[in-house]
C-alpha atoms as a PDB file:
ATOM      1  CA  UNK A   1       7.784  23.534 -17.557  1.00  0.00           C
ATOM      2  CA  UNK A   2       6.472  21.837 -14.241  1.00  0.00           C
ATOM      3  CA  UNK A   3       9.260  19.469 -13.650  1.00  0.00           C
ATOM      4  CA  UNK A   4       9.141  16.777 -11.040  1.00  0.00           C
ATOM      5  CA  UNK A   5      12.493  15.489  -9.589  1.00  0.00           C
ATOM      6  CA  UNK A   6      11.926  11.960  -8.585  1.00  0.00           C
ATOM      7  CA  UNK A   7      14.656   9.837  -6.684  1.00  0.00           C
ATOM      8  CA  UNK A   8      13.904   6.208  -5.927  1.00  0.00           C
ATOM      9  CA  UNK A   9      15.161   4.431  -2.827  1.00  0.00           C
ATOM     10  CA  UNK A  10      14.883   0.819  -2.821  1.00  0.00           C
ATOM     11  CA  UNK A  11      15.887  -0.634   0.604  1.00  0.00           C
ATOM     12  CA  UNK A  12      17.253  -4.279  -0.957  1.00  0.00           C
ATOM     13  CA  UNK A  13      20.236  -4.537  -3.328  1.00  0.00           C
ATOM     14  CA  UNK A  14      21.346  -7.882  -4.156  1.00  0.00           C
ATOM     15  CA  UNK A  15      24.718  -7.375  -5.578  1.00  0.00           C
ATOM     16  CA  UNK A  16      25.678  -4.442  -3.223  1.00  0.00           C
ATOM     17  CA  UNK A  17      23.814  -4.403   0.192  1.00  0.00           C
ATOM     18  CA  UNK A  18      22.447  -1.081   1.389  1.00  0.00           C
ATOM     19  CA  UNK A  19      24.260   0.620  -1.348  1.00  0.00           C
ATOM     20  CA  UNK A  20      22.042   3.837  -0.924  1.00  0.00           C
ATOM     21  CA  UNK A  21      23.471   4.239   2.679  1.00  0.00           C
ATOM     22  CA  UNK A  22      27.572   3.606   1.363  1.00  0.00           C
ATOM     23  CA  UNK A  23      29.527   6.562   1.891  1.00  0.00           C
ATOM     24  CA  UNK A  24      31.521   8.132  -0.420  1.00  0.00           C
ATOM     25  CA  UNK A  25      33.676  11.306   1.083  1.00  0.00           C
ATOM     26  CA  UNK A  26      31.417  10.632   4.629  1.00  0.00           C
ATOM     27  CA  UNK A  27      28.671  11.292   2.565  1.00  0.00           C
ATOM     28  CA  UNK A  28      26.093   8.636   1.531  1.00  0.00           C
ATOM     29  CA  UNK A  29      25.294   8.065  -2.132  1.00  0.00           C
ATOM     30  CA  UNK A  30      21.540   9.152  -1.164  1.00  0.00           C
ATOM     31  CA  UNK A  31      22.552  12.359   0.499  1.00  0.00           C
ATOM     32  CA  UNK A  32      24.763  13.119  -2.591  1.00  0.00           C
ATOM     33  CA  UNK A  33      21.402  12.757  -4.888  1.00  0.00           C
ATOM     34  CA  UNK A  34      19.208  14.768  -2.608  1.00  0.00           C
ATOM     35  CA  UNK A  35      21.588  17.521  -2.244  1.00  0.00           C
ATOM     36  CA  UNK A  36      21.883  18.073  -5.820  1.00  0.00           C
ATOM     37  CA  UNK A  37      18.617  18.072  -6.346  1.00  0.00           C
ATOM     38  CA  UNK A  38      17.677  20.942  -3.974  1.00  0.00           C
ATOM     39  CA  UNK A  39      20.541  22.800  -6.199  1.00  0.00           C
ATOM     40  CA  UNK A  40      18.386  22.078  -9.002  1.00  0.00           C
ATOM     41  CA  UNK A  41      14.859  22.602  -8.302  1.00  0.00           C
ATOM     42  CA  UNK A  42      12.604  23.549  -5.205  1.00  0.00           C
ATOM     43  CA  UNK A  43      12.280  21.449  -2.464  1.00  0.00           C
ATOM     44  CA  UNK A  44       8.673  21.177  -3.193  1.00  0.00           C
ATOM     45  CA  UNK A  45       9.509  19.759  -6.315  1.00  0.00           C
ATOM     46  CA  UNK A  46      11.203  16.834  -4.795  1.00  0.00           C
ATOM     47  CA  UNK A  47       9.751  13.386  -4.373  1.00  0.00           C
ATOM     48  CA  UNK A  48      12.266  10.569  -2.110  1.00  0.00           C
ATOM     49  CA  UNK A  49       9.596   7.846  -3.090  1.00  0.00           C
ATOM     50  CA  UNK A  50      11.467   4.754  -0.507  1.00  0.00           C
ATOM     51  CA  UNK A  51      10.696   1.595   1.722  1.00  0.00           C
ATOM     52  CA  UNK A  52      14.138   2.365   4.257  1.00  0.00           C
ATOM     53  CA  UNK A  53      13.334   3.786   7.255  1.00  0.00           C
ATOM     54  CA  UNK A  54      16.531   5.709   7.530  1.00  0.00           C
ATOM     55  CA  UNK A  55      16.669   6.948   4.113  1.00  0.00           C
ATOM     56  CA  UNK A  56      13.048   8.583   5.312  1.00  0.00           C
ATOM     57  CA  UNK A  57      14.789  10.036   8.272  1.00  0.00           C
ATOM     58  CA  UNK A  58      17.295  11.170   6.069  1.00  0.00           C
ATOM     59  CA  UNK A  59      14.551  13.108   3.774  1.00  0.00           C
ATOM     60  CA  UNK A  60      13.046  14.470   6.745  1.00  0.00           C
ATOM     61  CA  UNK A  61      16.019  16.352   8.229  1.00  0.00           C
ATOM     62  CA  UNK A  62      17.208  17.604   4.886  1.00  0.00           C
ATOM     63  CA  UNK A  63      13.329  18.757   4.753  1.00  0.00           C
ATOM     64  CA  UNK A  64      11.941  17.349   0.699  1.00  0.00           C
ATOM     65  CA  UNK A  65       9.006  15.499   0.252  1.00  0.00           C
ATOM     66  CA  UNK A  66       9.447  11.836   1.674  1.00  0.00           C
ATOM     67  CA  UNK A  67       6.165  10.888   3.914  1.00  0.00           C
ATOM     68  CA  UNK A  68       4.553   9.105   0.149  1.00  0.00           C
ATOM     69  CA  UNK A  69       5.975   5.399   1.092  1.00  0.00           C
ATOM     70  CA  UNK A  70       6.843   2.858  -1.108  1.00  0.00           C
ATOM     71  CA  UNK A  71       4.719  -0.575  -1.297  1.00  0.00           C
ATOM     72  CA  UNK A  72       6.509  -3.817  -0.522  1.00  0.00           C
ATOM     73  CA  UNK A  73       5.269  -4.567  -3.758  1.00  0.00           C
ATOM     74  CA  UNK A  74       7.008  -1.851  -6.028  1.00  0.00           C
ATOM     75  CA  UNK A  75      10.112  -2.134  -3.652  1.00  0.00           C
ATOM     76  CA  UNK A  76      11.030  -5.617  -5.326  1.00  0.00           C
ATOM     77  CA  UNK A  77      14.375  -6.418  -7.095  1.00  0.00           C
ATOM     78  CA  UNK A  78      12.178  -7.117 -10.545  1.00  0.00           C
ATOM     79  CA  UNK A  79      10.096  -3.916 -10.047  1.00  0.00           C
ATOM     80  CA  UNK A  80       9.269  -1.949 -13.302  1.00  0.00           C
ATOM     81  CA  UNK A  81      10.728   1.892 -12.543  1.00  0.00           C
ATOM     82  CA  UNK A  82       8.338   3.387 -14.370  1.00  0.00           C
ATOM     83  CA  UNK A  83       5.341   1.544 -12.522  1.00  0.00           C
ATOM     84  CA  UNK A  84       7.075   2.343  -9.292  1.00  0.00           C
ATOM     85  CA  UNK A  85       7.221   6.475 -10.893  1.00  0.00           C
ATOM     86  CA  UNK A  86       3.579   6.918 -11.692  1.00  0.00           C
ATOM     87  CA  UNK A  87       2.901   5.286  -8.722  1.00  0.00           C
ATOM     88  CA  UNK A  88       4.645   8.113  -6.981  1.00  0.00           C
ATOM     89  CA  UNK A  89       3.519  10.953  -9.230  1.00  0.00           C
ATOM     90  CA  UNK A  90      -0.022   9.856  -8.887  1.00  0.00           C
ATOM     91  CA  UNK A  91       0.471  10.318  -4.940  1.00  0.00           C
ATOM     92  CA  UNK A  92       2.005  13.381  -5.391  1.00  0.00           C
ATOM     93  CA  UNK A  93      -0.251  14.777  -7.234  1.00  0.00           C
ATOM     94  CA  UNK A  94      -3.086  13.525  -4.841  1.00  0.00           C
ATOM     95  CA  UNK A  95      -1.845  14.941  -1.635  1.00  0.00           C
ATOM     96  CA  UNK A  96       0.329  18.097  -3.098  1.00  0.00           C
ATOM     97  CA  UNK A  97      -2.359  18.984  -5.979  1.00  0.00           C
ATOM     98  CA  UNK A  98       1.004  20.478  -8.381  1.00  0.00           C
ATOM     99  CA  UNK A  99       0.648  20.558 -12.081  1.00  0.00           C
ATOM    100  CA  UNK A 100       3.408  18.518 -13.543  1.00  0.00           C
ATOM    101  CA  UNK A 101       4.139  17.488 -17.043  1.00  0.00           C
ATOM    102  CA  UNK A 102       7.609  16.209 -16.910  1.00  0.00           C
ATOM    103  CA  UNK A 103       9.960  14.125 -14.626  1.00  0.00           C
ATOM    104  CA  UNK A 104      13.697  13.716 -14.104  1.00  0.00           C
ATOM    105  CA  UNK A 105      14.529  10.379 -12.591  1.00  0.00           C
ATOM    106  CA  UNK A 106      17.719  10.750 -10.559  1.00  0.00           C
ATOM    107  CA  UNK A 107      19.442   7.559  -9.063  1.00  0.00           C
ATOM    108  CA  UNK A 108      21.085   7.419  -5.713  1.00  0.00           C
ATOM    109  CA  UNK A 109      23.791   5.544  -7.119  1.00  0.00           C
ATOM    110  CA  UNK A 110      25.314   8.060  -9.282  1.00  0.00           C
ATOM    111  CA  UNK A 111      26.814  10.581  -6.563  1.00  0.00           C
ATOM    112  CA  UNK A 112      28.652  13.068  -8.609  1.00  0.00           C
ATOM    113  CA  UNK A 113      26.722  15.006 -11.079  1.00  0.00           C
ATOM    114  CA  UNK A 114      27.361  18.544 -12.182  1.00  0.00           C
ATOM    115  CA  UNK A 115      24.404  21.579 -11.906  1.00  0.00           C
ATOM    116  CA  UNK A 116      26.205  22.987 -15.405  1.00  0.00           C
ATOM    117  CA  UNK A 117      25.512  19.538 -16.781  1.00  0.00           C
ATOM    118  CA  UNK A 118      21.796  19.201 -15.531  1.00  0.00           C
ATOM    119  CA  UNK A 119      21.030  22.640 -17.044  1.00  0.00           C
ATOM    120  CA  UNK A 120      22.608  21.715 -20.291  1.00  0.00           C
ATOM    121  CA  UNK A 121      20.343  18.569 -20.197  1.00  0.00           C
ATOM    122  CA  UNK A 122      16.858  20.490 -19.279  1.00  0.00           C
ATOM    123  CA  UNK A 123      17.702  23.232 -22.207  1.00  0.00           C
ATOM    124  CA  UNK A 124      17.646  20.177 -25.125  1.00  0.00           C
ATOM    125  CA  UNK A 125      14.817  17.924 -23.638  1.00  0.00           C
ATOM    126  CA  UNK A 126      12.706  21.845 -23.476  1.00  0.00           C
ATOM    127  CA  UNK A 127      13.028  22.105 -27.191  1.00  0.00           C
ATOM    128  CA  UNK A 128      11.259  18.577 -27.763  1.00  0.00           C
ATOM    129  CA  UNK A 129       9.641  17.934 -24.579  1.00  0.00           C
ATOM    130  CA  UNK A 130       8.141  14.465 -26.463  1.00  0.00           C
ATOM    131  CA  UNK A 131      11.731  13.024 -26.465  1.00  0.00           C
ATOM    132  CA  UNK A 132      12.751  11.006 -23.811  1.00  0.00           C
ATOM    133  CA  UNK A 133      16.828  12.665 -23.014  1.00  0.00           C
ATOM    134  CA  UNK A 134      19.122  10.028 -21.305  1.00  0.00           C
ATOM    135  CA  UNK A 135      22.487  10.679 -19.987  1.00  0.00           C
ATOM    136  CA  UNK A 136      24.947   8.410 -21.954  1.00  0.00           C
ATOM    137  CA  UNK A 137      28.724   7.242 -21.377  1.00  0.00           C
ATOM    138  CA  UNK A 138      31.058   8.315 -23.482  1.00  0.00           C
ATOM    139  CA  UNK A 139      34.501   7.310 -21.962  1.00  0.00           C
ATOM    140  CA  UNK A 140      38.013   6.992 -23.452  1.00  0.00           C
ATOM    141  CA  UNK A 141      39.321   3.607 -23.626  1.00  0.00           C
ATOM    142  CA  UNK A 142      42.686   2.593 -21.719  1.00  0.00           C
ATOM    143  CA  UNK A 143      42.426   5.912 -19.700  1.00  0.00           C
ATOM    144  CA  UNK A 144      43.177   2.778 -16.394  1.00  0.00           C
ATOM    145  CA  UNK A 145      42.916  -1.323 -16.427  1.00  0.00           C
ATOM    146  CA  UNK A 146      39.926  -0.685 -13.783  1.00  0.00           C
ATOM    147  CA  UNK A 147      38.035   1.707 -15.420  1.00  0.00           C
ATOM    148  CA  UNK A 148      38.001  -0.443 -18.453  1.00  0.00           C
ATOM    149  CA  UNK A 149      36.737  -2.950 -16.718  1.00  0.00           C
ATOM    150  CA  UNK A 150      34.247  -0.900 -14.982  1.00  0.00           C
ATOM    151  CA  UNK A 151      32.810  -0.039 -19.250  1.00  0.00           C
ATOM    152  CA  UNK A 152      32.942  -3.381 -20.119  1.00  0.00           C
ATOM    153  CA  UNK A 153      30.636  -4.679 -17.282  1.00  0.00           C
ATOM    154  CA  UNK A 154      28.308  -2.059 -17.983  1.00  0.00           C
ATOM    155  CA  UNK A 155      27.853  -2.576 -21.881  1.00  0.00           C
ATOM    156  CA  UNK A 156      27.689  -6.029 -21.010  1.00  0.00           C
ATOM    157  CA  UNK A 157      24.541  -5.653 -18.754  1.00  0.00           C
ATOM    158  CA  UNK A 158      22.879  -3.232 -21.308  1.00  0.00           C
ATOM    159  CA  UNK A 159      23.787  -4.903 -24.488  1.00  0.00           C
ATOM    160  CA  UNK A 160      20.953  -7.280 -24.898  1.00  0.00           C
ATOM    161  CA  UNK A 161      18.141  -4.897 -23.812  1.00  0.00           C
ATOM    162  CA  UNK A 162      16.169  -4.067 -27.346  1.00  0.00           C
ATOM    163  CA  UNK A 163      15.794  -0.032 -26.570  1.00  0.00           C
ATOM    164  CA  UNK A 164      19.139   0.227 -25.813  1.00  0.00           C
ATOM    165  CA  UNK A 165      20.831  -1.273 -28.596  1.00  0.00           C
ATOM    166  CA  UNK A 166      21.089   2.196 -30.358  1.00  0.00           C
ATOM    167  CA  UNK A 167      23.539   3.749 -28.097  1.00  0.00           C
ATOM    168  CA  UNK A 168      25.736   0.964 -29.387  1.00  0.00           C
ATOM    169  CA  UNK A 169      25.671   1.702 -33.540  1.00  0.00           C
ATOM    170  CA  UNK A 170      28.428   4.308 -31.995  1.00  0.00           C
ATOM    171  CA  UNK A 171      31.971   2.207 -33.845  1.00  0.00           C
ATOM    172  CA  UNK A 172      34.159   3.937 -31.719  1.00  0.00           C
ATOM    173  CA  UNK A 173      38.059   3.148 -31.348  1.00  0.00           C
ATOM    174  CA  UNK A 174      38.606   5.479 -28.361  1.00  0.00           C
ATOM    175  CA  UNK A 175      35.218   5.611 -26.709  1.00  0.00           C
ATOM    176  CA  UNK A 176      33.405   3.069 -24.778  1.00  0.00           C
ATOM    177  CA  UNK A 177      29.322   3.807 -24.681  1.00  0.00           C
ATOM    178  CA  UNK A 178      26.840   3.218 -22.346  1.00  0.00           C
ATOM    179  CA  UNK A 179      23.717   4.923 -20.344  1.00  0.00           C
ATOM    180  CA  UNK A 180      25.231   5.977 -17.191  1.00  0.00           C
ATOM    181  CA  UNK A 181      22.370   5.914 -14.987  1.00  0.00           C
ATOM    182  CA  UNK A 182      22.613  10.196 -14.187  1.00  0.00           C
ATOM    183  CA  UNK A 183      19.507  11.504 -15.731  1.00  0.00           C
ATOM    184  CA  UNK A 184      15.835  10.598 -16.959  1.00  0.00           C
ATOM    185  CA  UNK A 185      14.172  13.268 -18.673  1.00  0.00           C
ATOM    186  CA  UNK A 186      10.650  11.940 -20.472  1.00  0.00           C
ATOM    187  CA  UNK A 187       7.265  13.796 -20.009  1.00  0.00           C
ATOM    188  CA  UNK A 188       4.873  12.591 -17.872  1.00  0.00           C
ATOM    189  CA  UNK A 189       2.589  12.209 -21.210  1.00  0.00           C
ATOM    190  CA  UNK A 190       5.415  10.011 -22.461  1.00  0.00           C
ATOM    191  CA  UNK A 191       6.121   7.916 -19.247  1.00  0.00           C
ATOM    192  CA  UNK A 192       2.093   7.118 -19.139  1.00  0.00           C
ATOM    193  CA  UNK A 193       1.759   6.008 -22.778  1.00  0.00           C
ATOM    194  CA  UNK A 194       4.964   4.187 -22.857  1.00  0.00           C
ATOM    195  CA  UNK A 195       5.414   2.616 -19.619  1.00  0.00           C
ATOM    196  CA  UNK A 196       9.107   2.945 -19.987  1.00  0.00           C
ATOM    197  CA  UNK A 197      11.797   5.760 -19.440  1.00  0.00           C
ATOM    198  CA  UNK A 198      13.716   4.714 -22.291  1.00  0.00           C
ATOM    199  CA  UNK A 199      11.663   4.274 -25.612  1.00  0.00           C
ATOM    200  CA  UNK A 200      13.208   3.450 -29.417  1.00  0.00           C
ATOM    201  CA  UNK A 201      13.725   7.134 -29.766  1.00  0.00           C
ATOM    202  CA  UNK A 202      15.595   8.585 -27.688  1.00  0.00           C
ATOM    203  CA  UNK A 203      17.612  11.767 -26.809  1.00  0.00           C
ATOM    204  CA  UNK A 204      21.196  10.695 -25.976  1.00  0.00           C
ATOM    205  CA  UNK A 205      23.565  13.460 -24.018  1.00  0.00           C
ATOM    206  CA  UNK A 206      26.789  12.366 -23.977  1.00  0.00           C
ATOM    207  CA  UNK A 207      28.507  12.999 -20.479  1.00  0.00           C
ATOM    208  CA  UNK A 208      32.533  12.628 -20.869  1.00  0.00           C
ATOM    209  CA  UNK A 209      33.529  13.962 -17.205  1.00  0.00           C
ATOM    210  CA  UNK A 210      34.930   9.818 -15.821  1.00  0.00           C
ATOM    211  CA  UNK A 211      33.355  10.711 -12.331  1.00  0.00           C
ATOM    212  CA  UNK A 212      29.714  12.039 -13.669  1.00  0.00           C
ATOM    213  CA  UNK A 213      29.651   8.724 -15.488  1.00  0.00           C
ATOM    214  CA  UNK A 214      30.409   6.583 -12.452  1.00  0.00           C
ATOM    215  CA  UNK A 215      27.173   4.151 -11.667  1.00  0.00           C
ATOM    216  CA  UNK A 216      27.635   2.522  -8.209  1.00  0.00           C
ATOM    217  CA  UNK A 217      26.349  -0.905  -8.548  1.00  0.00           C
ATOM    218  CA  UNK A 218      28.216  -3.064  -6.892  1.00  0.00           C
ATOM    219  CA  UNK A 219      31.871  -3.361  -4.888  1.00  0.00           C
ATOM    220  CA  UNK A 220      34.091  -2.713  -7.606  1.00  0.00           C
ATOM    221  CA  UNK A 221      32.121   0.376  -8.600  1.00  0.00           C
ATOM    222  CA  UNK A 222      32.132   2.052  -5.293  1.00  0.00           C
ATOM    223  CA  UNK A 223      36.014   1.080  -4.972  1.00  0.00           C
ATOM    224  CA  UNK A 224      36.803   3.150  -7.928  1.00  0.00           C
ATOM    225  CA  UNK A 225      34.581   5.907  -6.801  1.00  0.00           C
ATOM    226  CA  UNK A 226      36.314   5.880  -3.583  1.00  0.00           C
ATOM    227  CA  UNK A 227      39.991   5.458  -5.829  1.00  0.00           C
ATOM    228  CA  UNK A 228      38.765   8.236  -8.286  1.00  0.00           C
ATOM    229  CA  UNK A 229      37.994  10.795  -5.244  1.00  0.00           C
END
């Protein structure tokens, strides 16, 4: 498999301002992505596709692929992901001339994933390589009033959207569910034809660890990383 680790930088956040940069144990959410991915995969296989100067800075000393800059126009709040991806790829695949035939989104704002957990991951979406595999929530209720919360917000922003509404069939008394945000698998076959990471059919992997589950997107998210660590 030619995998392609993709993280995506956008400068402007307008419920949590230069969230990308916050630190979480003196380390910034983006350095926390990057360094797990160079655990995960060569550096060659790394593309920081971002419009921040610093977070370019930042690729170039930890030395991964960061000089393929993002347009003002896919750097927009609205901006389609997946637009913004084969935008990337195509890039890439221009300047580094590497086969690839599947990606792995990872986003900045989920700081604490697990190597054991991304091989786990890589093994099921390799058996059906035409299956999307998304990392999904699967959290015990009333474990704390603020992480509660925390699962409520986020099934509440991902409720209404129509390819996500399976993850919810899941009548649960003791688990909340919800995609978390740590991993993208699709094929870049998939990603072209679709337009979309997630798709009606998806692989779900359930990730139970509180912390791997943690999606920073605003101030109360980053205050219970910061409580959690």
């Amino acid at each position: 498999m030619n995998l392609l680790v993709l993280i995506l930088a956008r400068k402007g956040s307008k419920r949590l301002k230069g969230k990308n940069m916050m630190l979480i144990k003196k380390k910034s959410l983006i350095s926390h992505t990057i360094d797990f991915a160079k655990k995960i995969v060569k550096k060659d296989r790394i593309l920081l596709f971002t419009d921040d100067k610093k977070i370019q800075n930042l690729g170039k000393k930890k030395n991964i692929i960061f000089e393929i800059k993002r347009p003002k126009r896919l750097s927009l709040d609205k901006t389609n992901p997946s637009e913004t991806s084969l935008y990337a790829i195509k890039k890439y695949n221009k300047i580094f001339k590497k086969k690839i035939d599947s990606v792995v989104l990872l986003q900045p704002t989920t700081p604490f994933r697990k190597v054991s957990t991304f091989k786990k991951c890589l093994k099921i979406f390799k058996k059906n390589i035409n299956s999307p595999l998304i990392g999904v929530a699967k959290i015990k209720k009333n474990i704390s009033e603020k992480l509660d919360q925390y699962c409520l917000n986020k099934i509440s922003q991902q409720i209404n959207n129509k390819y996500l509404k399976n993850v919810f069939q899941f009548k649960s008394k003791n688990y909340y569910y919800f995609v978390n945000g740590s991993y993208y698998f699709i094929s870049l076959k998939k990603l072209k034809s679709k337009k979309s990471y997630i798709s009606n059919n998806f692989t779900k992997y359930f990730i139970k660890t509180t912390k791997e589950n943690l999606d920073i997107d605003n101030v109360q998210d980053l205050n219970l990383a910061r409580h959690l660590l």
